[in-house]
N, C-alpha and C. Protein backbone atom coordinates (compact mmCIF):
# COMPACT_ATOMS: atom_id res chain seq x y z
N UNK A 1 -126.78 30.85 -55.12
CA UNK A 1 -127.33 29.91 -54.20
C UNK A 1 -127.44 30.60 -52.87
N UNK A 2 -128.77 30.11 -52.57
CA UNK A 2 -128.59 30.94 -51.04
C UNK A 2 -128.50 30.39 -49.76
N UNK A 3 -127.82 30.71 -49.08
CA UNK A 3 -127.95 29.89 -47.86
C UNK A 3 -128.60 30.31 -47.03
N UNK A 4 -129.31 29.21 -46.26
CA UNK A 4 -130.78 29.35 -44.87
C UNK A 4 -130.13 29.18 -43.51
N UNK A 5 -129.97 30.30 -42.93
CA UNK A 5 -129.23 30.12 -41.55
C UNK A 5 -130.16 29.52 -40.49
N UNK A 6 -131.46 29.44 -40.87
CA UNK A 6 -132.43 29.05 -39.78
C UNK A 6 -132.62 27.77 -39.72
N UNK A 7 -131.88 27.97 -38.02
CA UNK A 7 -131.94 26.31 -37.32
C UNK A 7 -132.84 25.56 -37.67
N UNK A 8 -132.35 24.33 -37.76
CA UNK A 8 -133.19 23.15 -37.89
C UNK A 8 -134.01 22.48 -36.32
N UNK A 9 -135.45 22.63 -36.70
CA UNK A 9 -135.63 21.92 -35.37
C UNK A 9 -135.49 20.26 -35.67
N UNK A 10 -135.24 20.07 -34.24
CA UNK A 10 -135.12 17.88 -33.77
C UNK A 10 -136.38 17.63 -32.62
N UNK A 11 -136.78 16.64 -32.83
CA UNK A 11 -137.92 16.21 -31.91
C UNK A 11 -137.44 15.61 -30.57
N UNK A 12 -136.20 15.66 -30.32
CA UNK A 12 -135.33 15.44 -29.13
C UNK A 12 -136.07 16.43 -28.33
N UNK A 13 -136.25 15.23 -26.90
CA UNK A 13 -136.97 16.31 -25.29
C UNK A 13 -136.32 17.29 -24.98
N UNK A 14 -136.81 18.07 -24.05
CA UNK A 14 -135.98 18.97 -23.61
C UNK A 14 -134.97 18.44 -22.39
N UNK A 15 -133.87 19.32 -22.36
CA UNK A 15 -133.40 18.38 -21.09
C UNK A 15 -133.55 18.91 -19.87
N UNK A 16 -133.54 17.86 -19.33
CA UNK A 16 -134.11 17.96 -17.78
C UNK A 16 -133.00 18.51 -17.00
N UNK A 17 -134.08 19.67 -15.48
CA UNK A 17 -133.04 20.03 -15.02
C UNK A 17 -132.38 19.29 -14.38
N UNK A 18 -130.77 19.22 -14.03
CA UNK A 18 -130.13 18.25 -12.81
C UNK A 18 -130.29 18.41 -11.79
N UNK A 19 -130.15 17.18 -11.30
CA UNK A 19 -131.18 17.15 -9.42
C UNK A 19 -129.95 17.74 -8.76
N UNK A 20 -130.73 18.47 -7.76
CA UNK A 20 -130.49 19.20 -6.75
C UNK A 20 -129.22 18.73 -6.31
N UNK A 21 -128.41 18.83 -5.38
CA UNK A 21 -127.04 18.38 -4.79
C UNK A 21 -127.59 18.53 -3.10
N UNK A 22 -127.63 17.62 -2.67
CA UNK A 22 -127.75 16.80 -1.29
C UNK A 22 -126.69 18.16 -0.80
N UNK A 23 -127.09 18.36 0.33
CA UNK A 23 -125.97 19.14 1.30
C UNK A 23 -125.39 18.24 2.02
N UNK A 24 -123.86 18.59 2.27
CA UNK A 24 -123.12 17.84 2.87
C UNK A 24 -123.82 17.72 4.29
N UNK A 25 -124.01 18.49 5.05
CA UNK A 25 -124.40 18.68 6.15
C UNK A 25 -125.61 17.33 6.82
N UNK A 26 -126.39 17.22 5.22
CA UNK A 26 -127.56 15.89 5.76
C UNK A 26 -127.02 14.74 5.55
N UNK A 27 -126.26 14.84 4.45
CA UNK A 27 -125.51 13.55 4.47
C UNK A 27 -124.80 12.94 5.70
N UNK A 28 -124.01 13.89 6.05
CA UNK A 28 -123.43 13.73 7.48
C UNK A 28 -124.36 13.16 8.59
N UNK A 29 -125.44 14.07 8.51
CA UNK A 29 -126.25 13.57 9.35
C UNK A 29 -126.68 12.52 9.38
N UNK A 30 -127.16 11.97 8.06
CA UNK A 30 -127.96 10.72 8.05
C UNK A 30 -126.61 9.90 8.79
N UNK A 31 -125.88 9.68 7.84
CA UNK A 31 -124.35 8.49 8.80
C UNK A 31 -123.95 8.94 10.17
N UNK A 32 -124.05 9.78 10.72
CA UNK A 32 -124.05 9.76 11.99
C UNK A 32 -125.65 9.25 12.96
N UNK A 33 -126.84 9.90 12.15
CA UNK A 33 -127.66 8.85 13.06
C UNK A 33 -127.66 7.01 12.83
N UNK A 34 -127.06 7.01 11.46
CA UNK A 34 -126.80 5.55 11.52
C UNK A 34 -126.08 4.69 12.13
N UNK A 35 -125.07 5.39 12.26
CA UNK A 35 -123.60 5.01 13.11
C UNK A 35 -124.60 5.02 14.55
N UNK A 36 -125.50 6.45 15.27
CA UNK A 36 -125.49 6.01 16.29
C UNK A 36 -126.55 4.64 16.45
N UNK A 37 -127.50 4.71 15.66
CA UNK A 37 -128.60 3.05 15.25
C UNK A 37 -127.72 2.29 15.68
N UNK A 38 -126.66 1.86 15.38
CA UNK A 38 -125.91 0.73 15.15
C UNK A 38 -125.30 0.74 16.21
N UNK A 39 -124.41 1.61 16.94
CA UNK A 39 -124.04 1.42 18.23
C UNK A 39 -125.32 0.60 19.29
N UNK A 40 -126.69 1.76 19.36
CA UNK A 40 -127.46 1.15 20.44
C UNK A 40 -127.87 -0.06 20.03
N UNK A 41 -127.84 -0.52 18.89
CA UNK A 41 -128.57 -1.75 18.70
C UNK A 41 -127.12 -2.62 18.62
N UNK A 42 -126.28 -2.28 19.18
CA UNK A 42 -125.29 -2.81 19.51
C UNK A 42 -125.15 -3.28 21.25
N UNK A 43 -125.44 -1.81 21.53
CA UNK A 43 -125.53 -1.72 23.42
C UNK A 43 -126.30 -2.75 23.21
N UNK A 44 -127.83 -2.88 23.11
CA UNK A 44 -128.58 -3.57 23.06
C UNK A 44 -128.57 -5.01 23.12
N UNK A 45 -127.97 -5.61 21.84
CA UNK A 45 -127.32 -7.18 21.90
C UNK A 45 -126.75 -7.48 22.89
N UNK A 46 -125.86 -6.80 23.25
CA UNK A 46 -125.19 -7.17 24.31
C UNK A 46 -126.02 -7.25 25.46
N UNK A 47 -126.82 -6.26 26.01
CA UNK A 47 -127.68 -6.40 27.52
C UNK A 47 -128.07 -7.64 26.89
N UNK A 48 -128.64 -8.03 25.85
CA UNK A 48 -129.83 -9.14 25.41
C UNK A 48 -128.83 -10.07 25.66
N UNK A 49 -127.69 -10.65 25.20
CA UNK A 49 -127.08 -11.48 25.66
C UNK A 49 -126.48 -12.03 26.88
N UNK A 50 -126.29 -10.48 27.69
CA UNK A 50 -125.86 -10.77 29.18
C UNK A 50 -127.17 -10.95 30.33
N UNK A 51 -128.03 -10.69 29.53
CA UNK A 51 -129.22 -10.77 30.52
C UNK A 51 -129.87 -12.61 30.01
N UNK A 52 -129.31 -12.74 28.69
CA UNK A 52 -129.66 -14.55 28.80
C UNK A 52 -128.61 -14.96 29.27
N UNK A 53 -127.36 -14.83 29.56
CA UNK A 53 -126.54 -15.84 29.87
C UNK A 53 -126.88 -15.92 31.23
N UNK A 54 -127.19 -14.33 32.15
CA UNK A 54 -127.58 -14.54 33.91
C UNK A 54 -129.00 -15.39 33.66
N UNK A 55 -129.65 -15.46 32.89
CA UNK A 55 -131.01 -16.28 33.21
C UNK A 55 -130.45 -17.35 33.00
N UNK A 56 -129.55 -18.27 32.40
CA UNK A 56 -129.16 -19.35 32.13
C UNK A 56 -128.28 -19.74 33.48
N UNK A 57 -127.46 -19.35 33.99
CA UNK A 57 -126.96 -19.22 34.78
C UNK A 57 -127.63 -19.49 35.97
N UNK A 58 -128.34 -18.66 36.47
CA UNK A 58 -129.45 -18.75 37.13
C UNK A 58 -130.26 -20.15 37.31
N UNK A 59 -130.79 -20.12 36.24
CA UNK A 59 -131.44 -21.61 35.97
C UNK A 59 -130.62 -22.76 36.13
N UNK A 60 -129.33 -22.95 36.11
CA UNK A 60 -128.81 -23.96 36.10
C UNK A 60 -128.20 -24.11 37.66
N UNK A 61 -128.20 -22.21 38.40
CA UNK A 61 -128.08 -22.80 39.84
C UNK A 61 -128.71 -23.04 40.48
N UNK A 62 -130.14 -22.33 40.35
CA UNK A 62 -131.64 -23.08 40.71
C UNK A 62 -131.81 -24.77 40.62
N UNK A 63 -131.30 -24.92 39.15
CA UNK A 63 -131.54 -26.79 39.14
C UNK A 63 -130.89 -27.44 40.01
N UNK A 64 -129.42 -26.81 39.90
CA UNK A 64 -128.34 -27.68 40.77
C UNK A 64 -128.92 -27.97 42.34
N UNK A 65 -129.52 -26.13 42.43
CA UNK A 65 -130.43 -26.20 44.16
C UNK A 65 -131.35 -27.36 44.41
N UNK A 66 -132.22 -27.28 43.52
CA UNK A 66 -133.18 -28.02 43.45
C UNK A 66 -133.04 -29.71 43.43
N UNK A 67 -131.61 -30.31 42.65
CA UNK A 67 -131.94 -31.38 42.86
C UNK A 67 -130.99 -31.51 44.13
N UNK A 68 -130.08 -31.28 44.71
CA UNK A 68 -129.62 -31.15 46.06
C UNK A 68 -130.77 -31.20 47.12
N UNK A 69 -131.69 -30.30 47.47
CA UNK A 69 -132.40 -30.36 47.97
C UNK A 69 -133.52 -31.58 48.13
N UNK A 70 -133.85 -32.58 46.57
CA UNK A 70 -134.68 -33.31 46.29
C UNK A 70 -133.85 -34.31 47.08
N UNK A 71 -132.40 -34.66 46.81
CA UNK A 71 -131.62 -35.25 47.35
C UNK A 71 -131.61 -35.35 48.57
N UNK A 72 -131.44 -34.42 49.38
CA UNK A 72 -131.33 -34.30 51.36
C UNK A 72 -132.84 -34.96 51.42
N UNK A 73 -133.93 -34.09 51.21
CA UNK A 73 -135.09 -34.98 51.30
C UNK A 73 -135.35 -36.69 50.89
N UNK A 74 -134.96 -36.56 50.17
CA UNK A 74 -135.03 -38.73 50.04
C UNK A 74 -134.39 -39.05 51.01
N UNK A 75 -133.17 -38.42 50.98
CA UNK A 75 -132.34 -39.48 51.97
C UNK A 75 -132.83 -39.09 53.45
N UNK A 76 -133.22 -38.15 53.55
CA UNK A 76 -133.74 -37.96 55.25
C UNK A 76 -135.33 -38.85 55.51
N UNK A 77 -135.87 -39.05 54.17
CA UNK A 77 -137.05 -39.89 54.45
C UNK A 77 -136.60 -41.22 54.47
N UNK A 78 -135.58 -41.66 53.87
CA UNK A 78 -135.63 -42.75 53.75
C UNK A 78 -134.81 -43.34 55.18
N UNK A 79 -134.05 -42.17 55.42
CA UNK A 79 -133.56 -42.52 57.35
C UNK A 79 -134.54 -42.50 57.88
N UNK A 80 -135.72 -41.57 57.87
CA UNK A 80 -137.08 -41.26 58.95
C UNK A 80 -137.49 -43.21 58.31
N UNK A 81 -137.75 -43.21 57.89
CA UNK A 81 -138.50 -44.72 57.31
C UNK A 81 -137.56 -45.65 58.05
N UNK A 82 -136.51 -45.65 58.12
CA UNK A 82 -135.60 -46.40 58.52
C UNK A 82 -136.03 -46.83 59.82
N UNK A 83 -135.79 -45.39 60.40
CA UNK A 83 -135.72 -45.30 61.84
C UNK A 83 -136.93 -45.78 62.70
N UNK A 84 -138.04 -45.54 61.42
CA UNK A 84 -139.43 -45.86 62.04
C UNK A 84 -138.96 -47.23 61.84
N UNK A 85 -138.74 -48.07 60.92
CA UNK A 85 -138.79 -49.71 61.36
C UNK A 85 -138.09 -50.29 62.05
N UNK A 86 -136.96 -49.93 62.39
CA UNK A 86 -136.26 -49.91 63.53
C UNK A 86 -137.27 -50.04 64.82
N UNK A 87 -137.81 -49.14 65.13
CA UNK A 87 -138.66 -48.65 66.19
C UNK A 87 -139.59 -49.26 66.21
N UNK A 88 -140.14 -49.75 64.62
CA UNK A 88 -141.40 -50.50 65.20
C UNK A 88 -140.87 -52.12 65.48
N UNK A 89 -139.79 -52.41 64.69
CA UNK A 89 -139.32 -53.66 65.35
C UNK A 89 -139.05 -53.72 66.96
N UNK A 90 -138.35 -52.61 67.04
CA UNK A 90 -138.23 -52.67 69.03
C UNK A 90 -139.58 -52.89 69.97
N UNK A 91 -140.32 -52.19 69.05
CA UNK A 91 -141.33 -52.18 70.10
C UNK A 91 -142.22 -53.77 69.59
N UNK A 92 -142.03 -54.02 68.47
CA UNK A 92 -142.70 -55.96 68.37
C UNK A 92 -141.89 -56.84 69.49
N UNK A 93 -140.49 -56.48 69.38
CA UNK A 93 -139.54 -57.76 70.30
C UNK A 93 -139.99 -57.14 71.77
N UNK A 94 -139.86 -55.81 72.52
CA UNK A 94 -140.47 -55.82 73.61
C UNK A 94 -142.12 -56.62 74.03
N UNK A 95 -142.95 -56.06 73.02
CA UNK A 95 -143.95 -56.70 73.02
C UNK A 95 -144.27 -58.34 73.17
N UNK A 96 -143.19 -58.89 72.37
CA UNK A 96 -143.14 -60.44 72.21
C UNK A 96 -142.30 -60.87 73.68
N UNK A 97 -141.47 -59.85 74.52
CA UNK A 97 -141.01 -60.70 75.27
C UNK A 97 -141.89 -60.42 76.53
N UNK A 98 -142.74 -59.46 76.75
CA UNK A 98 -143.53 -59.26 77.62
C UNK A 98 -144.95 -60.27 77.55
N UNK A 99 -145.64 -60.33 76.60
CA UNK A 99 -146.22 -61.48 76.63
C UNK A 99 -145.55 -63.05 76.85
N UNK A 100 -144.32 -63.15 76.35
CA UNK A 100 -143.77 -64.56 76.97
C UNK A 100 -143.92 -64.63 78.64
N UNK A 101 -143.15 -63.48 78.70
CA UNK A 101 -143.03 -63.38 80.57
C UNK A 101 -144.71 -63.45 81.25
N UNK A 102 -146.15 -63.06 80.26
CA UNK A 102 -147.28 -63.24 80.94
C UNK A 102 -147.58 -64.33 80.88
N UNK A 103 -147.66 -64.92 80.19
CA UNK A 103 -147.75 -66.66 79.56
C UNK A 103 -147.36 -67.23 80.33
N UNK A 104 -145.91 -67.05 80.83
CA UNK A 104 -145.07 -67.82 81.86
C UNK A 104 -145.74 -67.66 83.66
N UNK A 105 -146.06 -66.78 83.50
CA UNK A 105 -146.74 -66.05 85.12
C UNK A 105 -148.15 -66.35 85.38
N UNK A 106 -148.27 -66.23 84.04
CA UNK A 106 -150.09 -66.84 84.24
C UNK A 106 -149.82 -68.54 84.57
N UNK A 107 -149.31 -69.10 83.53
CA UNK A 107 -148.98 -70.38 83.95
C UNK A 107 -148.81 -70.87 84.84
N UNK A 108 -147.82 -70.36 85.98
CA UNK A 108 -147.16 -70.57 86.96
C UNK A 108 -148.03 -70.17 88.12
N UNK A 109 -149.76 -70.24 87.62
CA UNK A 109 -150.18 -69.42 89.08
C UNK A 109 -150.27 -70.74 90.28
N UNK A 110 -150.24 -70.05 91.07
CA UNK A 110 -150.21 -71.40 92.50
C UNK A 110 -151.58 -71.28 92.78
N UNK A 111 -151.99 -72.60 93.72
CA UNK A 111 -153.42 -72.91 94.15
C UNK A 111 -153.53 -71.75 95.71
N UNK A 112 -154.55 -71.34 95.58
CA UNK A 112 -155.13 -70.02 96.15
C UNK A 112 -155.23 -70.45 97.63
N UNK A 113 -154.79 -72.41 98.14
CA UNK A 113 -154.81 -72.77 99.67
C UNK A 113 -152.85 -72.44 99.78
N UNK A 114 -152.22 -71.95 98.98
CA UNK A 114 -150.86 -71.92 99.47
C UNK A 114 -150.81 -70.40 99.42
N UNK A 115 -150.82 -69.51 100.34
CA UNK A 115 -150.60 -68.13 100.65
C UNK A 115 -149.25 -67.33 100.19
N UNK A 116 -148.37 -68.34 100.79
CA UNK A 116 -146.73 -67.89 100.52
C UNK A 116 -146.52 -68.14 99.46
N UNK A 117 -146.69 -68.93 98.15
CA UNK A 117 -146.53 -69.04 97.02
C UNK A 117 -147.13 -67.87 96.12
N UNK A 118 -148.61 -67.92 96.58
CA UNK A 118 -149.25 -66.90 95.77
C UNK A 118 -148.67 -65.26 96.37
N UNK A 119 -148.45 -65.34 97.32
CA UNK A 119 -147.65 -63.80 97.55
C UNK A 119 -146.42 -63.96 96.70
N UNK A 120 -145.89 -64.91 96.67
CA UNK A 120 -144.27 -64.88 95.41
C UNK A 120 -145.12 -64.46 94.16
N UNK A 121 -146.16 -65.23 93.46
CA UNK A 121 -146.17 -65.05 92.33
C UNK A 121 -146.87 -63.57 92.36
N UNK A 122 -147.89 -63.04 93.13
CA UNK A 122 -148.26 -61.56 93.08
C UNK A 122 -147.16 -60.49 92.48
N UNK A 123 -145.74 -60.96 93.45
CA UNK A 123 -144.66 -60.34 93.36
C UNK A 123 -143.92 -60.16 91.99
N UNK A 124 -144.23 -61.45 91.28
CA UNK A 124 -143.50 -61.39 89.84
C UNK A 124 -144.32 -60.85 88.92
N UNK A 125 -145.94 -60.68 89.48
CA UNK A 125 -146.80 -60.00 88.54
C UNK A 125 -146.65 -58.57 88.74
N UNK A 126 -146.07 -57.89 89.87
CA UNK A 126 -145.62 -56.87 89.90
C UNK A 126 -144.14 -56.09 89.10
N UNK A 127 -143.69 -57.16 89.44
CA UNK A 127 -142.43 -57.27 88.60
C UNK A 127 -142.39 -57.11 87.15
N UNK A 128 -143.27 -58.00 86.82
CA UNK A 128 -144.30 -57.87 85.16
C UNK A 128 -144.46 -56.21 84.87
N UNK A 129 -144.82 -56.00 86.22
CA UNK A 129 -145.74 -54.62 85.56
C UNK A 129 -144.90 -53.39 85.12
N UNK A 130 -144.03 -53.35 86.62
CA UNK A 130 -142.95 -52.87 86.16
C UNK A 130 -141.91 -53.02 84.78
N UNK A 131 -141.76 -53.91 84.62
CA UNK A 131 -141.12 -54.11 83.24
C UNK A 131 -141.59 -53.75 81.72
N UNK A 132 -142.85 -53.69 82.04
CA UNK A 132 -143.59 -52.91 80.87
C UNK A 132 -143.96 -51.41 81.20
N UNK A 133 -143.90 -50.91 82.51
CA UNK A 133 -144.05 -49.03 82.31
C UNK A 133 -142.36 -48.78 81.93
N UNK A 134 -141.09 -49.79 82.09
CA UNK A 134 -139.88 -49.50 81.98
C UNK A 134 -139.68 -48.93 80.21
N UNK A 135 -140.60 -50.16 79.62
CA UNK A 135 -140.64 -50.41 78.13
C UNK A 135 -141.34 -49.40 77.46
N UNK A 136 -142.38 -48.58 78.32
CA UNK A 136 -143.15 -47.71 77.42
C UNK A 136 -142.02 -46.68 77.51
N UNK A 137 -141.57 -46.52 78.61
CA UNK A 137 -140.89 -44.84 79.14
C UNK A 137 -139.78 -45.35 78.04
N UNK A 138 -138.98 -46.69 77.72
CA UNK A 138 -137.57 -46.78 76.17
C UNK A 138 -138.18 -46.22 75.46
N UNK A 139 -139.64 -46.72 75.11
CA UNK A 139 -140.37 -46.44 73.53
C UNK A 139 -141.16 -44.70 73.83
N UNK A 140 -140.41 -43.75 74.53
CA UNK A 140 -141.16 -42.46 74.77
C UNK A 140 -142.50 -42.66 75.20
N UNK A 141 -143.11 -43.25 75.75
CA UNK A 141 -144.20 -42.93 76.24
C UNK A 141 -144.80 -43.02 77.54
N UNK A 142 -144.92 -41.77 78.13
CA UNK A 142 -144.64 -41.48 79.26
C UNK A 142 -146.87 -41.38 80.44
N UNK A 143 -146.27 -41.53 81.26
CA UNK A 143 -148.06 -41.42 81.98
C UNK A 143 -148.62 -40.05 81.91
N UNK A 144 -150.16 -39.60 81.54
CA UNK A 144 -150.20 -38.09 81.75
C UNK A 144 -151.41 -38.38 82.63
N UNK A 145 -151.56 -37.54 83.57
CA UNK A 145 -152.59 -37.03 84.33
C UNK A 145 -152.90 -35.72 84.16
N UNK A 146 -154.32 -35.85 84.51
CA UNK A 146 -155.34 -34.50 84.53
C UNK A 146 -154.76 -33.85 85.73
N UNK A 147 -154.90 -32.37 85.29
CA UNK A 147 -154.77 -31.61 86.00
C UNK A 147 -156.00 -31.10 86.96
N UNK A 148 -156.07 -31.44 88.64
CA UNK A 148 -157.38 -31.11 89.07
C UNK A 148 -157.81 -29.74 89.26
N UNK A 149 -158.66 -29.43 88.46
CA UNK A 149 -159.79 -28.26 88.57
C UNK A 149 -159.00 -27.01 87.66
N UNK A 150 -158.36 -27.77 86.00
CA UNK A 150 -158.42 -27.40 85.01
C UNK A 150 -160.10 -27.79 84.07
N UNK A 151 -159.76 -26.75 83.29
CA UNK A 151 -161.14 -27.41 82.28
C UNK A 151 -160.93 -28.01 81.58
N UNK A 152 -162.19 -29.35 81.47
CA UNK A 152 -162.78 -30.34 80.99
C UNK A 152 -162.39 -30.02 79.51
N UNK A 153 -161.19 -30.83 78.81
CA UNK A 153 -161.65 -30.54 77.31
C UNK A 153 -161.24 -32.12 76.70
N UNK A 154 -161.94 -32.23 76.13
CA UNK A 154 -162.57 -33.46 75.52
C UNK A 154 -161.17 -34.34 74.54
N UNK A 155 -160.34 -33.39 73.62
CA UNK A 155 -159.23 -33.99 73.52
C UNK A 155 -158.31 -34.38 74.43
N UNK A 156 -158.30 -33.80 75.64
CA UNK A 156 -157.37 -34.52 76.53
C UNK A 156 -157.97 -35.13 78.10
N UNK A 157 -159.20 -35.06 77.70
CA UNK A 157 -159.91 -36.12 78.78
C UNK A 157 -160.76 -36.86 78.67
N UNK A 158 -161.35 -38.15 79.21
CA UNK A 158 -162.22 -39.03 79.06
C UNK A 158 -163.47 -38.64 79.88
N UNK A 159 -164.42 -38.39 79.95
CA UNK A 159 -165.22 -38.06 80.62
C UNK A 159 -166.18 -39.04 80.80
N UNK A 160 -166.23 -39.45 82.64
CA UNK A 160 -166.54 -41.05 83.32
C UNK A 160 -167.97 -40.91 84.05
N UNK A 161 -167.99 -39.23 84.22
CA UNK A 161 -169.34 -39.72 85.12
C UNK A 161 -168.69 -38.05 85.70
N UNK A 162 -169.85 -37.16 86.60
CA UNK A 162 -169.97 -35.61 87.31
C UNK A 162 -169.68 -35.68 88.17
N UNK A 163 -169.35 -34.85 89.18
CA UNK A 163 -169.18 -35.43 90.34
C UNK A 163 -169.55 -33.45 91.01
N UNK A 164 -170.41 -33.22 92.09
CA UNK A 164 -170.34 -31.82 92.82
C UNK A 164 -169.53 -31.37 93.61
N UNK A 165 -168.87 -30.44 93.54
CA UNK A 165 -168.18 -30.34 94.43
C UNK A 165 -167.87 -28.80 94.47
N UNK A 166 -167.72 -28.82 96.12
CA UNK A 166 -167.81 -27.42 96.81
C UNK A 166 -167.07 -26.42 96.23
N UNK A 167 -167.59 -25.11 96.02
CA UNK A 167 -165.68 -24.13 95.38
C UNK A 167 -165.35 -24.36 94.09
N UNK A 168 -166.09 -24.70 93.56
CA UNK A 168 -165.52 -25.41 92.09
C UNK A 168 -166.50 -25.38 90.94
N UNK A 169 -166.44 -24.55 90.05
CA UNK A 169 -167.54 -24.36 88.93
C UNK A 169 -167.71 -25.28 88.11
N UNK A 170 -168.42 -25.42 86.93
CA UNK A 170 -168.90 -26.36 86.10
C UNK A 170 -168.00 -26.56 85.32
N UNK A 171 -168.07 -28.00 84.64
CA UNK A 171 -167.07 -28.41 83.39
C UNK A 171 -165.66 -28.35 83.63
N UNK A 172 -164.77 -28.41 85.15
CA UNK A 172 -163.74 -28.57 85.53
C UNK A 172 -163.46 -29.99 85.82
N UNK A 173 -161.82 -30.62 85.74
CA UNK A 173 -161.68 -31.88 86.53
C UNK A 173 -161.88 -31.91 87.54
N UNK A 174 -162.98 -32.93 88.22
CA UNK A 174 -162.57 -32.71 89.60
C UNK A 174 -161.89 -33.93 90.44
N UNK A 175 -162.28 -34.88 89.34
CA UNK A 175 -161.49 -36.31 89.77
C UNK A 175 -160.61 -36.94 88.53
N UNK A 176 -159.78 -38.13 89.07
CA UNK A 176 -159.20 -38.58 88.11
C UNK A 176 -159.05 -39.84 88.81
N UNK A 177 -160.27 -40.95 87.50
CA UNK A 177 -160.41 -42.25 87.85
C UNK A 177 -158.89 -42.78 87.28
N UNK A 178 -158.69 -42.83 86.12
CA UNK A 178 -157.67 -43.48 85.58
C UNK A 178 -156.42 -42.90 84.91
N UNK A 179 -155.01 -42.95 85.26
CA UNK A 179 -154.29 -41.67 84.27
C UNK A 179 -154.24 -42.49 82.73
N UNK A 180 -154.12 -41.59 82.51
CA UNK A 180 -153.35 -41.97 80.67
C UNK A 180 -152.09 -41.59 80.13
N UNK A 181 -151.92 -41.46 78.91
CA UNK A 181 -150.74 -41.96 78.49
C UNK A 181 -149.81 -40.74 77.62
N UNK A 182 -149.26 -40.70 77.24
CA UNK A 182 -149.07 -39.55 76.14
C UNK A 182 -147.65 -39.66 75.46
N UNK A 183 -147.51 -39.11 74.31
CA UNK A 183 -145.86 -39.46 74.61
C UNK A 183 -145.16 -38.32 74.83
N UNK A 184 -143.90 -37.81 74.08
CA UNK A 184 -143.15 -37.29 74.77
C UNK A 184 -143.32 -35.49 74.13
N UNK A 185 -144.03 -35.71 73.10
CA UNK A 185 -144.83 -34.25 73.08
C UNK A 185 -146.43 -34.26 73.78
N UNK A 186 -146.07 -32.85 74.59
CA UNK A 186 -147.57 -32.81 74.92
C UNK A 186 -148.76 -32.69 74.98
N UNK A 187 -148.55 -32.33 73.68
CA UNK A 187 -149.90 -32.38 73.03
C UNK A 187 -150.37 -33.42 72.41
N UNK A 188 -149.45 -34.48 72.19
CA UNK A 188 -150.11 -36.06 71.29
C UNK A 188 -150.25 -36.98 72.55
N UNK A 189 -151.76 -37.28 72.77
CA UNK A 189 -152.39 -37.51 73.72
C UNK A 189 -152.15 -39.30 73.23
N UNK A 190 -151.99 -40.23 73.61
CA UNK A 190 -152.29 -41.37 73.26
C UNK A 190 -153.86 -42.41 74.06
N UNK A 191 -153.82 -42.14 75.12
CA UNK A 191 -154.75 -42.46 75.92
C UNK A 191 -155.09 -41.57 76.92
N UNK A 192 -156.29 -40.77 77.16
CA UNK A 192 -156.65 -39.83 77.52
C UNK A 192 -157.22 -40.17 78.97
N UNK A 193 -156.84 -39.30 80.22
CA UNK A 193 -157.04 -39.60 81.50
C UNK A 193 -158.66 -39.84 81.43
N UNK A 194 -159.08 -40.95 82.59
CA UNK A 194 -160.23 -41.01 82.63
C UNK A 194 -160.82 -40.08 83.74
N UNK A 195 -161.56 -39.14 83.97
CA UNK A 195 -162.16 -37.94 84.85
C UNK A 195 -163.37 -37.80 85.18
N UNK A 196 -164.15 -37.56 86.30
CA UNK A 196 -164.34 -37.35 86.85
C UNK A 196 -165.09 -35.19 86.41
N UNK A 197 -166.04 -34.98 86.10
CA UNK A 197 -166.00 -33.82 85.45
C UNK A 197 -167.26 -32.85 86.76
N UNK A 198 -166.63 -31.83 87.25
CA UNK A 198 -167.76 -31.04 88.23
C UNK A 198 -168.74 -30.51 87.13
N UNK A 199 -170.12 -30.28 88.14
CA UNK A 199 -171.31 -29.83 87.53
C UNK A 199 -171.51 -28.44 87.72
């Protein structure tokens, strides 16, 4: 009997070579750039969080500002409002007692053959008069006159009629028929002097 030393072939693949071996060195590397990923996106969260909590922060001292502020304002309007009705009541009861006192004076006029009477009552109509420039000057409002041989300007003068005059150029005051009024700033004109304007 003889024996056949020649291998048997098998339809088994060939085998594959084994994969390569990673160097330590990249490995390392990769986990250290990961490690550092993770730190900055660590730094990161954090700015992101400390930069919302100052905007929050922020915003809530802004609001607090804000309604404080909304606050002083009401209440200072609602004193200005105050104060104005206040004021405009003062000036109704002056008003109401100055017309009583004309009512009463007009009433009281004497017949025009008694001299000494009608000089008394002249006197209380003076008296009158006085009592109401007393009342404008409580309620700020004070007399303004033109300044003579300033220029003519139309917000703060009435212009009555020209008048020529020597030394003195055109469109200046040169007279002043009637003063006017103003109050206690000088620029809020209330009744504007009546003038007299050179040519």
């Amino acid at each position: 009997m003889s024996t056949d030393n020649t291998p048997v072939q098998t339809d088994s693949p060939p085998p594959r070579p084994s994969p390569r071996p990673v160097a330590p060195s990249t490995i390392q590397r990769l986990c250290e750039e990961m490690i550092t990923l993770r730190e900055h996106m660590s730094r990161q969260l954090k700015f992101f969080e400390q930069t919302l909590r100052q905007a929050k922060e922020e915003g809530q001292t802004n609001f607090h500002q804000f309604v404080q502020e909304t606050s002083r304002a009401y209440q200072q309007m609602r004193q200005e409002l105050h104060g104005e009705k206040r004021h405009a009541l003062a000036l109704q009861n002056e008003l109401l007692e100055i017309t009583l006192d004309l009512a009463r004076v007009a009433s009281s006029r004497p017949a025009s053959e008694d001299p000494k009477a009608l000089q008394a009552w002249s006197e209380s109509v003076a008296v009158l008069a006085r009592k109401a420039e007393a009342m404008l000057a409580r309620l700020g409002i004070l007399p303004y006159d033109a300044v003579i041989g300033s220029a003519y300007n139309p917000a703060l003068h009435e212009r009555v009629g020209n008048k020529s005059m020597e030394g003195m150029g055109p469109l200046l005051v040169a007279e002043q028929i009637e003063r006017g009024y103003a109050s206690q700033q000088p620029e809020f004109v209330l009744r504007r002097p009546k003038v007299l304007v050179s040519e």
